[in-house]
PDB file of N, CA and C in Angstrom:
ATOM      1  N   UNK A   1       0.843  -1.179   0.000  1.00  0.00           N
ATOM      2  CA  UNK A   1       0.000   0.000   0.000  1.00  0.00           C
ATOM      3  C   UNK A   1       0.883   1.234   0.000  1.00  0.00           C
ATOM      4  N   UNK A   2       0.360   2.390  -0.485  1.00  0.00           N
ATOM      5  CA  UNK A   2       1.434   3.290  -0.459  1.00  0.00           C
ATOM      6  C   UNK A   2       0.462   4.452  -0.692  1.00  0.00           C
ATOM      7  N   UNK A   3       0.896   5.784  -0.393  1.00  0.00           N
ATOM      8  CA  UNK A   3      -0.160   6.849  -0.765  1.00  0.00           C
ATOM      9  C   UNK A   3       0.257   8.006  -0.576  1.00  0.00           C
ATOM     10  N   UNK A   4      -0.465  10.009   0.001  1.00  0.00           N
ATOM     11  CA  UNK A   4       0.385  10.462   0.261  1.00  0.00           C
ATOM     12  C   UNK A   4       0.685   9.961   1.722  1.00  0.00           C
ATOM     13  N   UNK A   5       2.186  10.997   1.759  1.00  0.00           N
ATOM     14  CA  UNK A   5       2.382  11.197   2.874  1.00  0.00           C
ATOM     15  C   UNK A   5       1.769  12.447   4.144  1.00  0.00           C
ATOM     16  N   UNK A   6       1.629  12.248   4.841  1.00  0.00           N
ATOM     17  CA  UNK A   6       1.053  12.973   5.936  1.00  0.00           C
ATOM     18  C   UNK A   6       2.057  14.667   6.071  1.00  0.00           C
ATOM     19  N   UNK A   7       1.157  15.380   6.426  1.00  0.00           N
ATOM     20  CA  UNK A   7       1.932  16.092   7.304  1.00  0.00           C
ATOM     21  C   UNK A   7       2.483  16.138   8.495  1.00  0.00           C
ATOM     22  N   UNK A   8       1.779  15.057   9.065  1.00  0.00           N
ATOM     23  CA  UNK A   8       2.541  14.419  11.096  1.00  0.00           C
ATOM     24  C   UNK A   8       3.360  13.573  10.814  1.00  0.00           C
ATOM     25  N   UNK A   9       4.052  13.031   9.561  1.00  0.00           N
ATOM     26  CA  UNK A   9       5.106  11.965   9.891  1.00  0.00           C
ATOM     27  C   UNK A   9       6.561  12.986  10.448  1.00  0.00           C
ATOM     28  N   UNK A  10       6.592  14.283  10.407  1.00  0.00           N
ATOM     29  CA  UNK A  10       7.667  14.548  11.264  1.00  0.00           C
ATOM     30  C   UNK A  10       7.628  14.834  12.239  1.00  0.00           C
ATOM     31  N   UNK A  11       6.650  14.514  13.011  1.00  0.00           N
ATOM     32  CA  UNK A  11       6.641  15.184  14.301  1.00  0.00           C
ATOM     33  C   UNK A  11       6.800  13.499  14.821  1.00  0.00           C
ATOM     34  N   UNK A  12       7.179  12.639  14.224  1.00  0.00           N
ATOM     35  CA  UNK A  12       7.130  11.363  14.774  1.00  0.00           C
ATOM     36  C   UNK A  12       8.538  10.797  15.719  1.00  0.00           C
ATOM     37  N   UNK A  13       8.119  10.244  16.587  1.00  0.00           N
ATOM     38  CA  UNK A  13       9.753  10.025  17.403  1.00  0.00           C
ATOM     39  C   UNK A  13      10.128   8.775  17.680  1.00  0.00           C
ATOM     40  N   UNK A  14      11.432   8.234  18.069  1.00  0.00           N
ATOM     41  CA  UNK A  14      10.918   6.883  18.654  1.00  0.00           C
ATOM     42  C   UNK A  14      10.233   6.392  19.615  1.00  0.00           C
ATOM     43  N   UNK A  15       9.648   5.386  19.305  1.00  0.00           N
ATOM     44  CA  UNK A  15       8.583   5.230  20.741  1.00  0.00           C
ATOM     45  C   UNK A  15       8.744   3.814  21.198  1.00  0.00           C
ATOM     46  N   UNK A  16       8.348   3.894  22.533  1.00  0.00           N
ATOM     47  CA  UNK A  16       8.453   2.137  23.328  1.00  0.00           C
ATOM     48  C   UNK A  16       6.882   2.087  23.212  1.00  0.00           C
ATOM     49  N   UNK A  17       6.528   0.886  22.278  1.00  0.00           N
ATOM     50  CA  UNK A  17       5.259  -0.010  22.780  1.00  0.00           C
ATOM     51  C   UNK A  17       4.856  -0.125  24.186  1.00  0.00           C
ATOM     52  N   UNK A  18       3.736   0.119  24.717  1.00  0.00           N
ATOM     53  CA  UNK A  18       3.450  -0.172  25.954  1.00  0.00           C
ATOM     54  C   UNK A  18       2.946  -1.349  25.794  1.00  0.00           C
ATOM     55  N   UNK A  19       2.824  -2.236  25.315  1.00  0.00           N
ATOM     56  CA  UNK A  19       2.374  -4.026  25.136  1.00  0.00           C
ATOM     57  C   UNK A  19       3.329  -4.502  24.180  1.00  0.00           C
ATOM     58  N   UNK A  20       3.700  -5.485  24.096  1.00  0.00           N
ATOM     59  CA  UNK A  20       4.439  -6.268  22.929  1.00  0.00           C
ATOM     60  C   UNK A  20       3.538  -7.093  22.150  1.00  0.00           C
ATOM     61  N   UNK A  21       2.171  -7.579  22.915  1.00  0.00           N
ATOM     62  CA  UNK A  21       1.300  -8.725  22.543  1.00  0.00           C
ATOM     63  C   UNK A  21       0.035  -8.889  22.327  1.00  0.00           C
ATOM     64  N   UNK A  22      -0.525  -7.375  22.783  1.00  0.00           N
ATOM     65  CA  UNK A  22      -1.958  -7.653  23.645  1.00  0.00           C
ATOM     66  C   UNK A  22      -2.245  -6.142  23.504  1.00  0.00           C
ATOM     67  N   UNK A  23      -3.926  -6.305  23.403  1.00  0.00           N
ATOM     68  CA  UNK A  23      -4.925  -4.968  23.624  1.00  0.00           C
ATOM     69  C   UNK A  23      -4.417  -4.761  25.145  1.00  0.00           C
ATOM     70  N   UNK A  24      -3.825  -4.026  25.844  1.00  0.00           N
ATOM     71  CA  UNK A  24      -3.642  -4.044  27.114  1.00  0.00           C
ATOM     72  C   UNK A  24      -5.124  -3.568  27.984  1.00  0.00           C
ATOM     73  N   UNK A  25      -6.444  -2.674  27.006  1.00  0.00           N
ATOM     74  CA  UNK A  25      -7.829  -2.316  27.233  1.00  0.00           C
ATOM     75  C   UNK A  25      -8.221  -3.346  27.354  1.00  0.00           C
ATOM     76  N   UNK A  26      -8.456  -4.029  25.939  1.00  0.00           N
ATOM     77  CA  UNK A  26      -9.050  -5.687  26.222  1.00  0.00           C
ATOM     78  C   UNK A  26      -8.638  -6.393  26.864  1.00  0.00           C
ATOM     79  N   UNK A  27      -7.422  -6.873  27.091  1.00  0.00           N
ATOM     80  CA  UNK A  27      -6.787  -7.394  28.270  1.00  0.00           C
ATOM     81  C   UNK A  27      -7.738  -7.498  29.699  1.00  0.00           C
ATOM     82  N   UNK A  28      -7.727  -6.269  30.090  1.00  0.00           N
ATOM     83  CA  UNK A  28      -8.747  -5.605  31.457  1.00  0.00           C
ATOM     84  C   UNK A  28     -10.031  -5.748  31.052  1.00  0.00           C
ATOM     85  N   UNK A  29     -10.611  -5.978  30.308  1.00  0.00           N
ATOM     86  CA  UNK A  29     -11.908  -5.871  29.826  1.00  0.00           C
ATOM     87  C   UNK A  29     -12.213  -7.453  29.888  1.00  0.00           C
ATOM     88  N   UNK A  30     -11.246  -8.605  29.816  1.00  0.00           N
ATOM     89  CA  UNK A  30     -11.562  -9.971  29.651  1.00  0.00           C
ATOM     90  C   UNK A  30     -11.716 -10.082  27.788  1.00  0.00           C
ATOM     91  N   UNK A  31     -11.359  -9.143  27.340  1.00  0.00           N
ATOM     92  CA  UNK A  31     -12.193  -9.291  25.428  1.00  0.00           C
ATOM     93  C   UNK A  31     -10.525  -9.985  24.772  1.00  0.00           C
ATOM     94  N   UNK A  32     -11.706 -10.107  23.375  1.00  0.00           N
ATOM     95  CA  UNK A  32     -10.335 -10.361  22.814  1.00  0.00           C
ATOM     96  C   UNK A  32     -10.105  -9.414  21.147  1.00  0.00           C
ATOM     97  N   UNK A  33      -9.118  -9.197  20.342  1.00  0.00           N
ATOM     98  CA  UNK A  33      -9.175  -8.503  19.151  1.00  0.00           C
ATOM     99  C   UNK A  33      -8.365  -9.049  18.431  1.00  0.00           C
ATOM    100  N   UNK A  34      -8.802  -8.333  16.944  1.00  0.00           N
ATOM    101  CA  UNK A  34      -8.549  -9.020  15.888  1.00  0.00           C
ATOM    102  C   UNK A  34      -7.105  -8.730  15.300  1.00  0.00           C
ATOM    103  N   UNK A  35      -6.631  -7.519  15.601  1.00  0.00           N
ATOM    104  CA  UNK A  35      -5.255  -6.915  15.186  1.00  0.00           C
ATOM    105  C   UNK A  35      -4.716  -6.097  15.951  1.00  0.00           C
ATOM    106  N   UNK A  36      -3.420  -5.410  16.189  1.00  0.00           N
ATOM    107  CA  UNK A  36      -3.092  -4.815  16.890  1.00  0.00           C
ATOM    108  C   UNK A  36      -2.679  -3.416  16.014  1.00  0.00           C
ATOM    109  N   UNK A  37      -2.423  -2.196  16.773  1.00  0.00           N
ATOM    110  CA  UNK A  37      -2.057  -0.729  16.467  1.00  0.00           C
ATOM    111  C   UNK A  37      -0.934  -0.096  17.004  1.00  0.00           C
ATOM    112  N   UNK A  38       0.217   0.657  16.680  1.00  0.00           N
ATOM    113  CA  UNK A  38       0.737   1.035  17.887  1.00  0.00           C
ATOM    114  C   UNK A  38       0.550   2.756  16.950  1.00  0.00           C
ATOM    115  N   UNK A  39       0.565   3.729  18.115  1.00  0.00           N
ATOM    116  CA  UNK A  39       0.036   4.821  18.395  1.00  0.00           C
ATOM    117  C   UNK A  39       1.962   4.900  17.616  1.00  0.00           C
ATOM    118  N   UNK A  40       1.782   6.157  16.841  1.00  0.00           N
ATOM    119  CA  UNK A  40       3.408   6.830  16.903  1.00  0.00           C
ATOM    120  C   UNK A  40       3.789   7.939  17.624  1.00  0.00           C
ATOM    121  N   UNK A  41       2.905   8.847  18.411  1.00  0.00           N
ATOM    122  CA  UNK A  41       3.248   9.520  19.305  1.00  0.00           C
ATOM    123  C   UNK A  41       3.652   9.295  20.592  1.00  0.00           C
ATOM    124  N   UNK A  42       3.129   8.442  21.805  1.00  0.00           N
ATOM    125  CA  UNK A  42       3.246   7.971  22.659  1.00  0.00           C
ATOM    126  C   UNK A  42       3.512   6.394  23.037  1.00  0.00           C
ATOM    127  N   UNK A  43       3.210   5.338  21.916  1.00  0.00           N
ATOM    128  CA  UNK A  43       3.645   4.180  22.004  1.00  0.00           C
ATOM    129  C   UNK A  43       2.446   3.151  22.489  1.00  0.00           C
ATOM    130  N   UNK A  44       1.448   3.437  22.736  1.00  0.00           N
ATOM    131  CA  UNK A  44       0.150   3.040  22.948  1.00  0.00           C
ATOM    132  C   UNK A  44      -0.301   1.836  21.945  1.00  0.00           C
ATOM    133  N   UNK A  45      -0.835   0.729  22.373  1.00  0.00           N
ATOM    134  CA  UNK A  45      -1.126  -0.444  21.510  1.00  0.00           C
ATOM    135  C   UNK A  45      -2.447  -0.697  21.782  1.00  0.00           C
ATOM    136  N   UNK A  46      -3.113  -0.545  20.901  1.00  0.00           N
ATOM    137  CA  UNK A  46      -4.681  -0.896  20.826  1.00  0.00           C
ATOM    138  C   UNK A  46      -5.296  -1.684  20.137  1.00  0.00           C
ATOM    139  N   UNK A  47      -6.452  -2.033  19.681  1.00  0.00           N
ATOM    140  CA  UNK A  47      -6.975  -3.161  19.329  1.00  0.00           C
ATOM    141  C   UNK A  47      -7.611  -2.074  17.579  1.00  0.00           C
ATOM    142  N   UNK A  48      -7.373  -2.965  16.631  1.00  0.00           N
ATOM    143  CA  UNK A  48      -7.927  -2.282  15.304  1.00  0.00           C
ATOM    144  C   UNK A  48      -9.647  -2.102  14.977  1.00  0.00           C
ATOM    145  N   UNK A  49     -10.079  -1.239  14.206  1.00  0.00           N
ATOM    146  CA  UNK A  49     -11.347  -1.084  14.164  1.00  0.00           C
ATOM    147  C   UNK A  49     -11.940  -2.486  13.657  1.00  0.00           C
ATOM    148  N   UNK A  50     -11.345  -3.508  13.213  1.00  0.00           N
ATOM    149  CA  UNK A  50     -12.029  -4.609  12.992  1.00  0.00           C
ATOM    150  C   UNK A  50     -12.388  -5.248  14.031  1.00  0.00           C
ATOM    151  N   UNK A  51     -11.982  -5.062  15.032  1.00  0.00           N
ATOM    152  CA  UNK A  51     -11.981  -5.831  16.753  1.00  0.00           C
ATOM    153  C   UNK A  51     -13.397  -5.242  17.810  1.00  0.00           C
ATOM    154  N   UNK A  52     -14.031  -5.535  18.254  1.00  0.00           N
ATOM    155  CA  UNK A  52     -15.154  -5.110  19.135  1.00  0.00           C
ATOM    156  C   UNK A  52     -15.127  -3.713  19.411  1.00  0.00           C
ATOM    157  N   UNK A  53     -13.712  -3.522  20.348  1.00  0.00           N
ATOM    158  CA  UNK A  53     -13.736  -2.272  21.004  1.00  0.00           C
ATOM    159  C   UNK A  53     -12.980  -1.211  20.630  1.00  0.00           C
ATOM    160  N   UNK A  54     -12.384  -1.366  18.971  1.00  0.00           N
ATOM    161  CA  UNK A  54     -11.984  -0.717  18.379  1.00  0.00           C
ATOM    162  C   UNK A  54     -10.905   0.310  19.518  1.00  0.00           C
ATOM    163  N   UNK A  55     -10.293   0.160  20.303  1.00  0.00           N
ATOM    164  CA  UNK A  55      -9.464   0.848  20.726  1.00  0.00           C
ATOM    165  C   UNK A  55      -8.480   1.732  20.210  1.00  0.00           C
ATOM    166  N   UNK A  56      -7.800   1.265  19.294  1.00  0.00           N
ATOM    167  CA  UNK A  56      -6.637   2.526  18.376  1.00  0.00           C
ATOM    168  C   UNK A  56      -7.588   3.909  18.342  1.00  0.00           C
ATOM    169  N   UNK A  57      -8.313   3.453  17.871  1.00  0.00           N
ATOM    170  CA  UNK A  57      -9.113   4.831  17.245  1.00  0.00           C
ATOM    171  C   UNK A  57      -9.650   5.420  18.377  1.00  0.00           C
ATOM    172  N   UNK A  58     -10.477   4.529  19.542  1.00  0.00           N
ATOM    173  CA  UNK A  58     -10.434   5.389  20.629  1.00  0.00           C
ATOM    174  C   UNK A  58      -9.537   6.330  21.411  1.00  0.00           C
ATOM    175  N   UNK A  59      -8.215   5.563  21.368  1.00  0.00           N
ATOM    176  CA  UNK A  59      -6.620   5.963  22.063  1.00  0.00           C
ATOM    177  C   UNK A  59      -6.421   7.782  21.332  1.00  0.00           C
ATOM    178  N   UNK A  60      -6.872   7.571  19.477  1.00  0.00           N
ATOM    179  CA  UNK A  60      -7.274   9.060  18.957  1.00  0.00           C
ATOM    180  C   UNK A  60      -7.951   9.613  19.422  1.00  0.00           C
ATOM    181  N   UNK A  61      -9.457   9.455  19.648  1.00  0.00           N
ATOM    182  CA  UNK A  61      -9.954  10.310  19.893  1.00  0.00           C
ATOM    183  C   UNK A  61      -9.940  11.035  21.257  1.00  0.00           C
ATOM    184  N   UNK A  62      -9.404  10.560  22.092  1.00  0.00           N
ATOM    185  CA  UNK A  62      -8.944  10.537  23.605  1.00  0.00           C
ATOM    186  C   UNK A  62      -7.925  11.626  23.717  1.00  0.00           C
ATOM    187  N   UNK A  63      -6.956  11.852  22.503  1.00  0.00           N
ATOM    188  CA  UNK A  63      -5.884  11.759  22.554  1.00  0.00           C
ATOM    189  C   UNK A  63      -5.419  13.235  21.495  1.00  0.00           C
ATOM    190  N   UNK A  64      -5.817  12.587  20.337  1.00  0.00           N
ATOM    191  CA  UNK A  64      -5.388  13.651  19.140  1.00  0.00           C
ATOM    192  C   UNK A  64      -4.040  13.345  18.789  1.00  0.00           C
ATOM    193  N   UNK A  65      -3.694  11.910  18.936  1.00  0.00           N
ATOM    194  CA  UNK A  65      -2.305  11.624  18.371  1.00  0.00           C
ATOM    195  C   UNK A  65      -3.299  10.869  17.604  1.00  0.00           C
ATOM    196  N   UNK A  66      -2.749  11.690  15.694  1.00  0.00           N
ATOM    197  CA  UNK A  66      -2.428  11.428  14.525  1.00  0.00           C
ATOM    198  C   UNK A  66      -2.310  10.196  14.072  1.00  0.00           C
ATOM    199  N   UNK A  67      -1.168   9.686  14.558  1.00  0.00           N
ATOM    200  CA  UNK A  67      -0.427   8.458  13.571  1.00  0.00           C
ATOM    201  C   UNK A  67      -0.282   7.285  14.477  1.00  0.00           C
ATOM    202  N   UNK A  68      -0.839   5.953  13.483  1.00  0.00           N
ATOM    203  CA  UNK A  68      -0.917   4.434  13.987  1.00  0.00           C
ATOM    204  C   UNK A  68       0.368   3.491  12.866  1.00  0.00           C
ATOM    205  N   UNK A  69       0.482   3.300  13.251  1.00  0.00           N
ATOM    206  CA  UNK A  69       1.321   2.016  12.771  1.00  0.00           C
ATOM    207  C   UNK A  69       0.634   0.649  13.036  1.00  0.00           C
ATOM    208  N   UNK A  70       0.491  -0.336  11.910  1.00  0.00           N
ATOM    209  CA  UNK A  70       0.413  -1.647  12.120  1.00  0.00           C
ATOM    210  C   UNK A  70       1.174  -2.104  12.875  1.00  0.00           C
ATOM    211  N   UNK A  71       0.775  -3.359  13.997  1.00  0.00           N
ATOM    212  CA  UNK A  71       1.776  -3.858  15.262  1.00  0.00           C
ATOM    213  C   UNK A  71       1.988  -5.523  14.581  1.00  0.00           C
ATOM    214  N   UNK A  72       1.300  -5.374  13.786  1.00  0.00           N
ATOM    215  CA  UNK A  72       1.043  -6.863  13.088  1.00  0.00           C
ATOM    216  C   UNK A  72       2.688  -7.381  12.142  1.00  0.00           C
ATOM    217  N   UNK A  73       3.040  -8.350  12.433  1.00  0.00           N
ATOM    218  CA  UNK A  73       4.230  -8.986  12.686  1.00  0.00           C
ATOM    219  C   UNK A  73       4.416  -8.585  10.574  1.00  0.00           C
ATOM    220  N   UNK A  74       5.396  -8.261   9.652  1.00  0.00           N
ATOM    221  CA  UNK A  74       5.696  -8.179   8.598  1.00  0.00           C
ATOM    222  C   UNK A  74       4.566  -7.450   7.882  1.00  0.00           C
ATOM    223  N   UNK A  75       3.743  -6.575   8.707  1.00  0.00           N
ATOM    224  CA  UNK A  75       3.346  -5.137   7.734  1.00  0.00           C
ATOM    225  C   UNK A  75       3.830  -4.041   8.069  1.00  0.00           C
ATOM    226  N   UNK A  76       4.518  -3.013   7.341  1.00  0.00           N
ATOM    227  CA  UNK A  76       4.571  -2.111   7.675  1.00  0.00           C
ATOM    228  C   UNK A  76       3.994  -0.787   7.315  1.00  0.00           C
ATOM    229  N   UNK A  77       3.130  -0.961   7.134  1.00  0.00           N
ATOM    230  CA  UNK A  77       2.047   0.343   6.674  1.00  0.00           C
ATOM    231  C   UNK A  77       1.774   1.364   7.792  1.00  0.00           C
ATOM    232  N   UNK A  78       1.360   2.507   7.498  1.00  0.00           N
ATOM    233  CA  UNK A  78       0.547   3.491   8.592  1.00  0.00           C
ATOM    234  C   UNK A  78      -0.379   4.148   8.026  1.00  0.00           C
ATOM    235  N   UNK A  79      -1.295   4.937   8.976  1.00  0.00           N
ATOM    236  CA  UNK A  79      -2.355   5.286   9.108  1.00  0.00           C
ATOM    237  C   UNK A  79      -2.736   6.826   9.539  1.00  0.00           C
ATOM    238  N   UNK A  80      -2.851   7.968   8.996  1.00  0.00           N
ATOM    239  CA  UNK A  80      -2.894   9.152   9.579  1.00  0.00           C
ATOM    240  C   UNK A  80      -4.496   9.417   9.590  1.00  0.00           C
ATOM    241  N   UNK A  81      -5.664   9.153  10.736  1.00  0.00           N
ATOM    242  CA  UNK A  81      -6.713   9.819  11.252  1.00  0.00           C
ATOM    243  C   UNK A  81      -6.944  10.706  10.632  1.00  0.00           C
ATOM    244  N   UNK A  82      -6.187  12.086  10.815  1.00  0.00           N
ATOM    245  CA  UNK A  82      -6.427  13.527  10.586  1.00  0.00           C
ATOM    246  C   UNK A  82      -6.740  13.712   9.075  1.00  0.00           C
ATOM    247  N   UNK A  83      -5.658  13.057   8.410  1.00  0.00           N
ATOM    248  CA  UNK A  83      -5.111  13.001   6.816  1.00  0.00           C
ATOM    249  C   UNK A  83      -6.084  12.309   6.077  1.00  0.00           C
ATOM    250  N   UNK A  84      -6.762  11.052   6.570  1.00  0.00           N
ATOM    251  CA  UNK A  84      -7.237   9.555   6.158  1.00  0.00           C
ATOM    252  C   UNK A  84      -6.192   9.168   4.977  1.00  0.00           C
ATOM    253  N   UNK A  85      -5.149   8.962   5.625  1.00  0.00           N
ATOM    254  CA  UNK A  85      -4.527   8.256   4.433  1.00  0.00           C
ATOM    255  C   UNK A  85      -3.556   7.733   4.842  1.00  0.00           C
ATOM    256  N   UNK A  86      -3.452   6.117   3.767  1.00  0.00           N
ATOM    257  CA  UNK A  86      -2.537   5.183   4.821  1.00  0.00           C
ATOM    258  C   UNK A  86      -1.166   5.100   3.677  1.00  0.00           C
ATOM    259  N   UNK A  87      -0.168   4.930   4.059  1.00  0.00           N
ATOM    260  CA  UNK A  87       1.324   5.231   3.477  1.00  0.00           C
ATOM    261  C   UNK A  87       2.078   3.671   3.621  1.00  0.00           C
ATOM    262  N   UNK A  88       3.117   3.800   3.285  1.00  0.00           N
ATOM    263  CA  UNK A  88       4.475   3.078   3.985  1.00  0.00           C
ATOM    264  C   UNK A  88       5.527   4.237   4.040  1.00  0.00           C
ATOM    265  N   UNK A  89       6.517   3.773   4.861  1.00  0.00           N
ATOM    266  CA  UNK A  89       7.948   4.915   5.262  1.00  0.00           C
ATOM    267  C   UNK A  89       8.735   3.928   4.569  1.00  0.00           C
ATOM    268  N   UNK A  90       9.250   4.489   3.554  1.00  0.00           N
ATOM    269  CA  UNK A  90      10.482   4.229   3.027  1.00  0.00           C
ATOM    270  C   UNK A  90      11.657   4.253   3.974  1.00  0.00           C
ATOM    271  N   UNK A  91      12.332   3.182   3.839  1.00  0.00           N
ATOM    272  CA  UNK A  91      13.374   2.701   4.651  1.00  0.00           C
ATOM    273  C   UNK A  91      13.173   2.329   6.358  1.00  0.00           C
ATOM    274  N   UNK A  92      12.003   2.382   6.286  1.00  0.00           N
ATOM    275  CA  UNK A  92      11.033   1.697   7.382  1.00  0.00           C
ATOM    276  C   UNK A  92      10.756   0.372   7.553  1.00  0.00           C
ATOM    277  N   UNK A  93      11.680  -0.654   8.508  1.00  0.00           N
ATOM    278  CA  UNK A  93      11.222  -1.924   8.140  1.00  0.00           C
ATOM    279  C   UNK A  93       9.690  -2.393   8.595  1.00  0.00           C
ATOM    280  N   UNK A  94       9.044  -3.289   7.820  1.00  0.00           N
ATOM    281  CA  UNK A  94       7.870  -3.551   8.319  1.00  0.00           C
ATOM    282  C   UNK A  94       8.364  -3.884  10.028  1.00  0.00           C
ATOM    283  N   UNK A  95       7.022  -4.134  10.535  1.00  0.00           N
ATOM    284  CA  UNK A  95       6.780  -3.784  12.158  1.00  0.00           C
ATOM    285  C   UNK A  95       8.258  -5.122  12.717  1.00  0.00           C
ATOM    286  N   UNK A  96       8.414  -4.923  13.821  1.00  0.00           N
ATOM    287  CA  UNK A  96       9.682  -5.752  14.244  1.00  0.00           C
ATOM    288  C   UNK A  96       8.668  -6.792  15.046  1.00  0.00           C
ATOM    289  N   UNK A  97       9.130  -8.074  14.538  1.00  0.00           N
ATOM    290  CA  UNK A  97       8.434  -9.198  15.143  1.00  0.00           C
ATOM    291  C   UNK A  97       8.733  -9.661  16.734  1.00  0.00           C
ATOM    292  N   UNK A  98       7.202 -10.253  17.485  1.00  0.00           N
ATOM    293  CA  UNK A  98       7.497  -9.974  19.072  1.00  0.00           C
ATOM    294  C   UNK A  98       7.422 -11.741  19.294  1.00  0.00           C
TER     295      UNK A  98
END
């Protein structure tokens, strides 16, 4: 997939995942989801809008951080909310496997 690029991919930094594995929401909730998200501002891992409780997108609207990254093991695509438009980063390896 490829598309434009955003205007928030520079405000992007490195970030630590706060989960390696898991909706850490659903987790607490007892649920379970279908894919994972990680937030690129703060490092936040949520559950994808295909999943019950759609968390990523909640973690946005909560939030107003912009940019998701796939957490899903050999994609590396992203996602800008604000923009609606999903990219890859050149010289970006897909997501690092957990």
């Amino acid at each position: 997939m490829t598309g434009l690029i955003c205007g928030h991919l520079a405000d992007v930094e490195q970030v630590t995942p706060d989960s390696q594995d898991s909706c850490p929401e659903c987790v607490a909730l007892g649920d379970t989801w279908v894919h994972l998200r990680e937030c690129q501002t703060c490092g936040h891992v949520g559950c994808c809008d295909s999943s019950k409780n759609k968390h990523a997108t909640a973690h946005y609207g909560a939030t107003g951080h912009p940019l998701i990254r796939s957490y899903e093991p050999g994609e590396g695509w992203w996602w800008c909310y604000e923009d609606e438009v999903v990219f890859e980063v050149e010289g970006v390896p897909p997501e690092r496997p957990r």
